[in-house]
Protein backbone atom coordinates (compact mmCIF):
# COMPACT_ATOMS: atom_id res chain seq x y z
CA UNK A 1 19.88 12.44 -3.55
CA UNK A 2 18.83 14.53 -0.74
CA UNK A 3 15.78 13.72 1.07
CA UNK A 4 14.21 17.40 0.82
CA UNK A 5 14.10 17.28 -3.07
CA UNK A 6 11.24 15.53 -3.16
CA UNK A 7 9.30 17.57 -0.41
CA UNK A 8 6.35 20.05 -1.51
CA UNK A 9 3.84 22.22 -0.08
CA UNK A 10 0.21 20.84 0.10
CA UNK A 11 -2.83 22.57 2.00
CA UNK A 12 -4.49 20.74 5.01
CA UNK A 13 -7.88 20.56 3.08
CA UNK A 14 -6.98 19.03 0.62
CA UNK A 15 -5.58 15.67 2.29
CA UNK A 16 -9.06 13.62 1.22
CA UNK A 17 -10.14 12.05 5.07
CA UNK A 18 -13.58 10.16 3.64
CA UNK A 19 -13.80 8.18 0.22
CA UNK A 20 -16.20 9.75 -2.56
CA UNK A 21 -19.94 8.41 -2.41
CA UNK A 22 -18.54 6.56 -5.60
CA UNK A 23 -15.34 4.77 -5.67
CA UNK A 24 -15.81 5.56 -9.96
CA UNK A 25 -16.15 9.40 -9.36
CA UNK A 26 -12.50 10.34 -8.95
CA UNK A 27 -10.54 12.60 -11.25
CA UNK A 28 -7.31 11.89 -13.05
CA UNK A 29 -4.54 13.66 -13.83
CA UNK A 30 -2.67 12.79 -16.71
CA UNK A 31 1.07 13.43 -16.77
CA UNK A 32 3.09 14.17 -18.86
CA UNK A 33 0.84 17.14 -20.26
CA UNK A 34 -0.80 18.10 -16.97
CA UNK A 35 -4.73 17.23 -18.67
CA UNK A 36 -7.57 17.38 -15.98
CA UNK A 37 -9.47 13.33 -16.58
CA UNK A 38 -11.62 11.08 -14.99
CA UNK A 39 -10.66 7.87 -13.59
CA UNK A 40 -13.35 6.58 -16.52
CA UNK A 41 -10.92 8.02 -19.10
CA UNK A 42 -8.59 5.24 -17.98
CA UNK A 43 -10.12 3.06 -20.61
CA UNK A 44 -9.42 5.64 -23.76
CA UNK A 45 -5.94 5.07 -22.64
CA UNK A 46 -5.93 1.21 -23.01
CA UNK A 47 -4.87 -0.57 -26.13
CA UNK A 48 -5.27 -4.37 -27.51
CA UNK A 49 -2.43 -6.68 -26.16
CA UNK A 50 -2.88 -4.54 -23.06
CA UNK A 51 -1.62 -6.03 -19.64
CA UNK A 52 -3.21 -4.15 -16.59
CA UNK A 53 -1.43 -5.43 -13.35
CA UNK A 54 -3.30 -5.00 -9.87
CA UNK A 55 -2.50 -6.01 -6.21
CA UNK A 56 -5.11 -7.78 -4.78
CA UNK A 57 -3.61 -8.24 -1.22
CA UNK A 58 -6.74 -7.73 1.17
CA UNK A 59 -6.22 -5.05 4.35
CA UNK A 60 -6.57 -6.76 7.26
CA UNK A 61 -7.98 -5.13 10.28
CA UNK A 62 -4.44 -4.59 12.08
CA UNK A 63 -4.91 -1.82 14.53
CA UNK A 64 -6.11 -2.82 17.91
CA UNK A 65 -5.74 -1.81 21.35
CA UNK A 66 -4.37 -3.87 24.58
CA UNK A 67 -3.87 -3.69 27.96
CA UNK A 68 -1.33 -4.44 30.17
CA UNK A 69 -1.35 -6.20 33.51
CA UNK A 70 -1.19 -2.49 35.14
CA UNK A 71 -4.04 -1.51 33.35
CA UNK A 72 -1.81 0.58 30.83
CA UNK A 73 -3.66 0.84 27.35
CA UNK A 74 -1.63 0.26 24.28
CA UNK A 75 -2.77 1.21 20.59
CA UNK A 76 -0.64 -1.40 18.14
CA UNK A 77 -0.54 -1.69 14.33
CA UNK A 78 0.63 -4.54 12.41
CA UNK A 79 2.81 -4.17 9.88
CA UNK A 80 4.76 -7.59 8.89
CA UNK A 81 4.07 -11.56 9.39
CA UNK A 82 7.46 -12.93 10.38
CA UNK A 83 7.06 -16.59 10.21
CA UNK A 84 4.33 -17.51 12.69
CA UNK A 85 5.02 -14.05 14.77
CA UNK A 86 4.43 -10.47 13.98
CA UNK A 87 6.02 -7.27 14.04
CA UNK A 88 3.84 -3.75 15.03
CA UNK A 89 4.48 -0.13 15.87
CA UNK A 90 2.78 0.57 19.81
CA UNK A 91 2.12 4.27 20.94
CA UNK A 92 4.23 4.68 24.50
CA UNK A 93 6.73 2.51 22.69
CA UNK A 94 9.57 2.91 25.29
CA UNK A 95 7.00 1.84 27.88
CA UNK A 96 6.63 -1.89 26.83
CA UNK A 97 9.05 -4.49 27.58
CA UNK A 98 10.59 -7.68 26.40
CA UNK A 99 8.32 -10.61 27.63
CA UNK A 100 5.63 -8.51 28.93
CA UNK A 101 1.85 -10.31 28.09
CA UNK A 102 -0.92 -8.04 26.91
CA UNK A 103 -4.33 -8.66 26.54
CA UNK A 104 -6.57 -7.83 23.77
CA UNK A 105 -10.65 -6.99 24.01
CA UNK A 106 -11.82 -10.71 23.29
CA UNK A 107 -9.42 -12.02 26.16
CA UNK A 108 -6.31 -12.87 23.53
CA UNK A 109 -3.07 -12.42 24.64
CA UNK A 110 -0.14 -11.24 23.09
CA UNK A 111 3.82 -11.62 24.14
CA UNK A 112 5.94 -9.14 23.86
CA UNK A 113 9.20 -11.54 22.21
CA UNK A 114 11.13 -8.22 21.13
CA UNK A 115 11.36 -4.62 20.19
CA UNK A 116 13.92 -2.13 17.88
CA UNK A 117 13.44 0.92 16.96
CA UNK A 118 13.23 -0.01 13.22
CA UNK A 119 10.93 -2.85 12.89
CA UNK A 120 9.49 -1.72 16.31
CA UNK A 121 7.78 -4.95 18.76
CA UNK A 122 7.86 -8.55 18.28
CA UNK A 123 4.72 -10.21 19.15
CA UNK A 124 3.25 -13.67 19.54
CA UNK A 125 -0.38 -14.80 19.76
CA UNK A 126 -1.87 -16.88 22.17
CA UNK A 127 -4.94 -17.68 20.54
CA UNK A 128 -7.40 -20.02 22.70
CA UNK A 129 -8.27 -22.20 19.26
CA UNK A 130 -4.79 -23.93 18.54
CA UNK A 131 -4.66 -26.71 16.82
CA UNK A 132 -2.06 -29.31 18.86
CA UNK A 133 0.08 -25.86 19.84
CA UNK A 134 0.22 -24.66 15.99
CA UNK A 135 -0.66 -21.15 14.79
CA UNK A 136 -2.40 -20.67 11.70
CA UNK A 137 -2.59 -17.02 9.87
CA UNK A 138 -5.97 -17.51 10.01
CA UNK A 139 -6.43 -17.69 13.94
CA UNK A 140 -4.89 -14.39 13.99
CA UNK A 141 -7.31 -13.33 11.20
CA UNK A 142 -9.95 -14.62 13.64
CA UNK A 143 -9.12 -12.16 16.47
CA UNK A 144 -8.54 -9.01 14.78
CA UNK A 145 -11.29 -9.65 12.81
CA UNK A 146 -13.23 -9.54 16.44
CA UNK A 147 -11.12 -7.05 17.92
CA UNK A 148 -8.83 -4.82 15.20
CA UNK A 149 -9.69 -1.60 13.38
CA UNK A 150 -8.87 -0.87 9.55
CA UNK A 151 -5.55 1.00 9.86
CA UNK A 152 -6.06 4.17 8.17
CA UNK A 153 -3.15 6.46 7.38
CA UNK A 154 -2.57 8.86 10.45
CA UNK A 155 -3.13 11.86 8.33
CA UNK A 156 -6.74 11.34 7.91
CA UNK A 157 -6.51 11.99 11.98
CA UNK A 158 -9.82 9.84 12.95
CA UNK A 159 -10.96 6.78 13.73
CA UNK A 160 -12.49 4.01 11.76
CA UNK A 161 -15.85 4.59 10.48
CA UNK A 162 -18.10 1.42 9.58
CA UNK A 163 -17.68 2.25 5.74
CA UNK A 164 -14.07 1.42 5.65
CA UNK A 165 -14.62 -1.93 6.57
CA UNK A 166 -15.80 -1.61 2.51
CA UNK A 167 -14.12 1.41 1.16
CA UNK A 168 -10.69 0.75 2.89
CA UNK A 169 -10.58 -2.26 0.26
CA UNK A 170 -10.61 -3.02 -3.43
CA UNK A 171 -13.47 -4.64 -4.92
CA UNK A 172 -10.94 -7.63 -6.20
CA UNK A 173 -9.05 -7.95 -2.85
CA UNK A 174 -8.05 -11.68 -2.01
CA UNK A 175 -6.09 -12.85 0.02
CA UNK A 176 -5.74 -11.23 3.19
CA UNK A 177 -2.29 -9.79 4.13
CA UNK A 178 -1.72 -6.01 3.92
CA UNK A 179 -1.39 -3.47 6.51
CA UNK A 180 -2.64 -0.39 4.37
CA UNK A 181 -4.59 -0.79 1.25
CA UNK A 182 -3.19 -1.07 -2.39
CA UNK A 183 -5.26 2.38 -2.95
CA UNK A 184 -4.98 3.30 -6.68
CA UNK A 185 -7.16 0.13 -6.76
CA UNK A 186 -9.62 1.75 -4.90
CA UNK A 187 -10.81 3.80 -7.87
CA UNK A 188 -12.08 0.81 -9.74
CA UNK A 189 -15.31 -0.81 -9.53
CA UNK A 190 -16.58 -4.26 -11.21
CA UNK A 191 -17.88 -2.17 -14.07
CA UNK A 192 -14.78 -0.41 -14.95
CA UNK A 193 -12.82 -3.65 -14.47
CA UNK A 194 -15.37 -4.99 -17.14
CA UNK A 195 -14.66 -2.19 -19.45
CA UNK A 196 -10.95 -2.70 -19.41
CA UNK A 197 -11.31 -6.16 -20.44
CA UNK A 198 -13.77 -4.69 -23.20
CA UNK A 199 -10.85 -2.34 -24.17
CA UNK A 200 -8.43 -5.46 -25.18
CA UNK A 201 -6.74 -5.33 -22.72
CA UNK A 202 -5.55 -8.39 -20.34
CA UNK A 203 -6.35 -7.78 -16.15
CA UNK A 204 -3.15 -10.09 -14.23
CA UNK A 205 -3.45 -9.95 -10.05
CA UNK A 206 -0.63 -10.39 -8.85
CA UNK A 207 -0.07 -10.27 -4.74
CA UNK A 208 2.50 -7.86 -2.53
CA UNK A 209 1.31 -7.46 1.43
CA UNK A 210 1.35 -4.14 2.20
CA UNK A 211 3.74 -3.38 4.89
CA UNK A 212 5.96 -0.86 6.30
CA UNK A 213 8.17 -1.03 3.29
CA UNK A 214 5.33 0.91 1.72
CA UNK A 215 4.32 3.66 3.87
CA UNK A 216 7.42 4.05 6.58
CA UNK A 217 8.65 7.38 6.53
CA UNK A 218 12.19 8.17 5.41
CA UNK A 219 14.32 9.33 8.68
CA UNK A 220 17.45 10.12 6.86
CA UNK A 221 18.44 13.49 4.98
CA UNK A 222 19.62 10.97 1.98
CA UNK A 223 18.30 8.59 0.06
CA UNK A 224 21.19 6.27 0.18
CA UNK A 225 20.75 5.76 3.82
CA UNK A 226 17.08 4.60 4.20
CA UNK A 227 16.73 1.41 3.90
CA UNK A 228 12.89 -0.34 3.08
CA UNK A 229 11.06 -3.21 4.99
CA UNK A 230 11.03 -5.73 3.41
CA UNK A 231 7.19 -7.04 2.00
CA UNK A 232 6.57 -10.79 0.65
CA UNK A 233 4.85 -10.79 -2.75
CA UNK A 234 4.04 -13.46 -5.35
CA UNK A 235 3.94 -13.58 -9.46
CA UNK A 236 3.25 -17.00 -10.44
CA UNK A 237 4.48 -18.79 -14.16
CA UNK A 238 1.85 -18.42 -15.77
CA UNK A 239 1.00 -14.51 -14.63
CA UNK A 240 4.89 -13.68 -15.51
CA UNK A 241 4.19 -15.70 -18.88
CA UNK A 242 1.74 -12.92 -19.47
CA UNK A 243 2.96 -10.40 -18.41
CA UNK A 244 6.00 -10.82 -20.97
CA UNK A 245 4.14 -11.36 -23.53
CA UNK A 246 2.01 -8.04 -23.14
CA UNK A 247 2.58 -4.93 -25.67
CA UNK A 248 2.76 -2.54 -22.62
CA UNK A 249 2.67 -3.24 -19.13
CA UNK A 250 -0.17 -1.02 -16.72
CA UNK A 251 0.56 -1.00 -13.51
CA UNK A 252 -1.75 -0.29 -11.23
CA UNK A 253 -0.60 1.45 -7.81
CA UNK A 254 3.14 1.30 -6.78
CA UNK A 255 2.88 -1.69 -5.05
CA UNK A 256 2.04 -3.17 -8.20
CA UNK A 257 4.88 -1.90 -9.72
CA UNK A 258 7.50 -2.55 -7.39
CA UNK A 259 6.79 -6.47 -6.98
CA UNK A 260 7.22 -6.48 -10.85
CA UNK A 261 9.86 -4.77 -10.79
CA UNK A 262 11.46 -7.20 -8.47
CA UNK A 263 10.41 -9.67 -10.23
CA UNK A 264 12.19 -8.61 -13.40
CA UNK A 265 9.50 -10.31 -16.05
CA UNK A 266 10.40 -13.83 -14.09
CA UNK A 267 7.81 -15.55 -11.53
CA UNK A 268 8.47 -14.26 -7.75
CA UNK A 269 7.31 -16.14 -4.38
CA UNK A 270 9.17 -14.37 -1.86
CA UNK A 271 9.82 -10.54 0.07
CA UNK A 272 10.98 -7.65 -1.46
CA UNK A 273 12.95 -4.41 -0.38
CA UNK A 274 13.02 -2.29 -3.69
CA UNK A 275 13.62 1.27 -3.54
CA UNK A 276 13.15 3.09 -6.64
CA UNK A 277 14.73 7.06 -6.57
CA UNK A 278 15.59 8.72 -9.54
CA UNK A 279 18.19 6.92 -12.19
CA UNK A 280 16.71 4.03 -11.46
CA UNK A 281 16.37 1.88 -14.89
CA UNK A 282 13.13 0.41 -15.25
CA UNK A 283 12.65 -3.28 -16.74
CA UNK A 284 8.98 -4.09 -16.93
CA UNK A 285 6.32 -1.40 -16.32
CA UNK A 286 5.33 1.16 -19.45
CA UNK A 287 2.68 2.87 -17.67
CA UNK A 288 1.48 3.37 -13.96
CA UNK A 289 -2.28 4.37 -12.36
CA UNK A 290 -1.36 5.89 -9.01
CA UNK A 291 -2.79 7.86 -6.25
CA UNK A 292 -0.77 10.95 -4.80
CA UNK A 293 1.92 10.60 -2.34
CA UNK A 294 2.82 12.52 0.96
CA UNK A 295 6.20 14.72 0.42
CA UNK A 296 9.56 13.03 1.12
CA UNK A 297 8.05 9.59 0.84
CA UNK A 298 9.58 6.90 -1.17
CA UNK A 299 6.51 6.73 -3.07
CA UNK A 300 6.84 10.10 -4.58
CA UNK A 301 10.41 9.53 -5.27
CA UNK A 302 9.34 6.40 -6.99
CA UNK A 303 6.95 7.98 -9.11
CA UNK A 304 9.91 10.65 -9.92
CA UNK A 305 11.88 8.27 -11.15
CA UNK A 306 9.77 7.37 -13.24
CA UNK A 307 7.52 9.99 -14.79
CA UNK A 308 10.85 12.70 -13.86
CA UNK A 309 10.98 14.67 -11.11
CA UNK A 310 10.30 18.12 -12.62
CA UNK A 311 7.71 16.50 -14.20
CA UNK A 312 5.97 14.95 -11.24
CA UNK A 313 7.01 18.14 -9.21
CA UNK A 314 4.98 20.41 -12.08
CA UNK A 315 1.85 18.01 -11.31
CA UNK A 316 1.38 18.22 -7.76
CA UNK A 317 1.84 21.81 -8.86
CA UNK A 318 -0.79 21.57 -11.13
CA UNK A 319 -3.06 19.36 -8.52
CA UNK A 320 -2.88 21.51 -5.79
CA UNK A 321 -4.13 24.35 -7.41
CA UNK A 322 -6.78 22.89 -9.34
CA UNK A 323 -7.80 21.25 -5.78
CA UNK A 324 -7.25 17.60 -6.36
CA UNK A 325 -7.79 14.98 -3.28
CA UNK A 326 -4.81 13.55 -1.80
CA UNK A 327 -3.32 10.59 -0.81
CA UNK A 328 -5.35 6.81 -0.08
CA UNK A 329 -8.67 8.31 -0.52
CA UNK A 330 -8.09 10.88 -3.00
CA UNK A 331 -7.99 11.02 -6.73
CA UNK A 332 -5.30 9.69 -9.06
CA UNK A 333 -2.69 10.30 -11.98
CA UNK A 334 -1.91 7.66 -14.97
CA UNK A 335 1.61 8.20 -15.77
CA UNK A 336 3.88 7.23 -18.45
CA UNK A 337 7.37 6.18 -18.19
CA UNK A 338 9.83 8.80 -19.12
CA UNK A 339 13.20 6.96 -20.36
């Protein structure tokens, strides 16, 4: 399919840049059928035997700045673990180069080990608290924790304010891994997590790190030629065991849905490079809680697939012009699989 069939038009002011004063206060639309809700009138749609999938991956502060030995400043975002290294996206990309060192605002440095225009750097940290020369996840936890920034979508177009350190992040998150957040998550609080469990229904969280495979932008005019980064993600025996057994499977957000849909109903430990476009035939997921999506993004072609593209297409329709918030921060549709 081409590209520019899932593109729309969506007004500036509506792209939601701050969270609501209450992660509980965001509307829903509900498609098919086009019905104005609130994220509360999830429950009404719940039913006994219930299974309501989340992603509780934790957003880890991955944008930071370094300098090089010339004093050039670098801004750098995570988006991947690869093995005890890490792969990021640098402003004044063509400016850095193989086996340069940069240094980071608590004295870190940082090795430059590779760079490609897809996955963009290779990097390695030297962090002063090594263990007998090994590198634990958690050391680099330890310095961006000291030195990083949430990485909030470029759209919003500002800088980290102290509440996202909260509101950047679900209320369930654990472990840490992701480099944007799971965001139809964002909507719930411990309340309305209470009140789906008072509904009948079962909560399962399952774990994908959110990574470029997620929110990279599609270069090419055709779907067949963009291909995802991969992101590691785990469903373990006993969470698949319920899953099957559920009467209808909820997913909430698309990362959600795409690790069970790799999955297939069968535990996962491992990465993932789904990409779900229209025809695709879906296994596992009934039902899907998501946020809206930017045009052309796989994530809106995902969500075609499976509500239908005229369908989702009528929606946004439908959202826009009853002024809906957009994208991480902004309010949500439940959808229900078409075919």
């Amino acid at each position: 399919m081409k590209v520019s069939d899932f593109d729309f038009d969506l007004p500036n002011e509506l792209i939601a840049t701050h969270p609501l004063d209450q992660r509980d206060a965001s509307r829903m639309l509900l498609v098919p059928g086009n019905e104005d809700k609130h994220i509360t009138d999830f429950i009404s749609y719940l039913r006994p035997g219930d299974v309501v999938v989340f992603n509780n991956s934790k957003v880890i502060p991955a944008r930071f700045d370094a300098a090089a030995s010339d004093g050039t400043k670098y801004e750098i975002t995570l988006h991947t673990t690869s093995g005890n290294d890490w792969l990021g996206f640098a402003k004044k990309f063509n400016k850095l180069k193989v086996g340069e060192i940069l240094t980071l605002g608590d004295s870190t440095k940082i090795e430059v080990l590779d760079k490609n225009d897809d996955s963009g750097l290779l990097l390695k940290f030297h962090c002063e608290n090594l263990s007998a020369g090994a590198l634990a996840k958690e050391d680099v936890f330890d310095v961006l924790d000291r030195v990083g920034k949430m990485p909030l979508p470029p759209y919003m177009k500002r800088e980290e304010e102290q509440t996202d350190r909260e509101r950047y992040q679900t209320v369930y998150a654990d472990p840490a891994g992701s480099m944007a957040a799971p965001t139809a998550g964002l909507h719930f609080t411990p309340q309305l997590l209470d009140a789906v469990r008072a509904a009948g229904a079962q909560i399962v969280n399952i774990t994908l790190h959110v990574g470029a495979g997620t929110w990279a932008p599609v270069k090419s005019d055709d779907t067949a030629q963009h291909k995802m980064h991969s992101e590691w993600g785990c469903i373990t025996v006993e969470q698949a065991a319920i899953i099957n057994a559920a009467k209808r499977v909820i997913a909430v957000g698309t990362t959600s849905l795409r690790l069970l849909e790799s999955a297939g109903g069968k535990p996962f430990c491992g990465t993932t490079d789904i990409f779900i476009t229209p025809g695709y035939k879906f296994k596992v997921v009934d039902v899907l809680l998501t946020n809206f999506h930017l045009p052309r993004s796989t994530l809106f072609m995902l969500v075609s697939a499976f509500a239908g593209l005229a369908e989702m297409r009528a929606a946004y329709a439908h959202a826009v012009l009853e002024k809906y918030r957009f994208f991480s921060y902004g309010d949500c549709c439940l959808l229900f699989r078409k075919n």
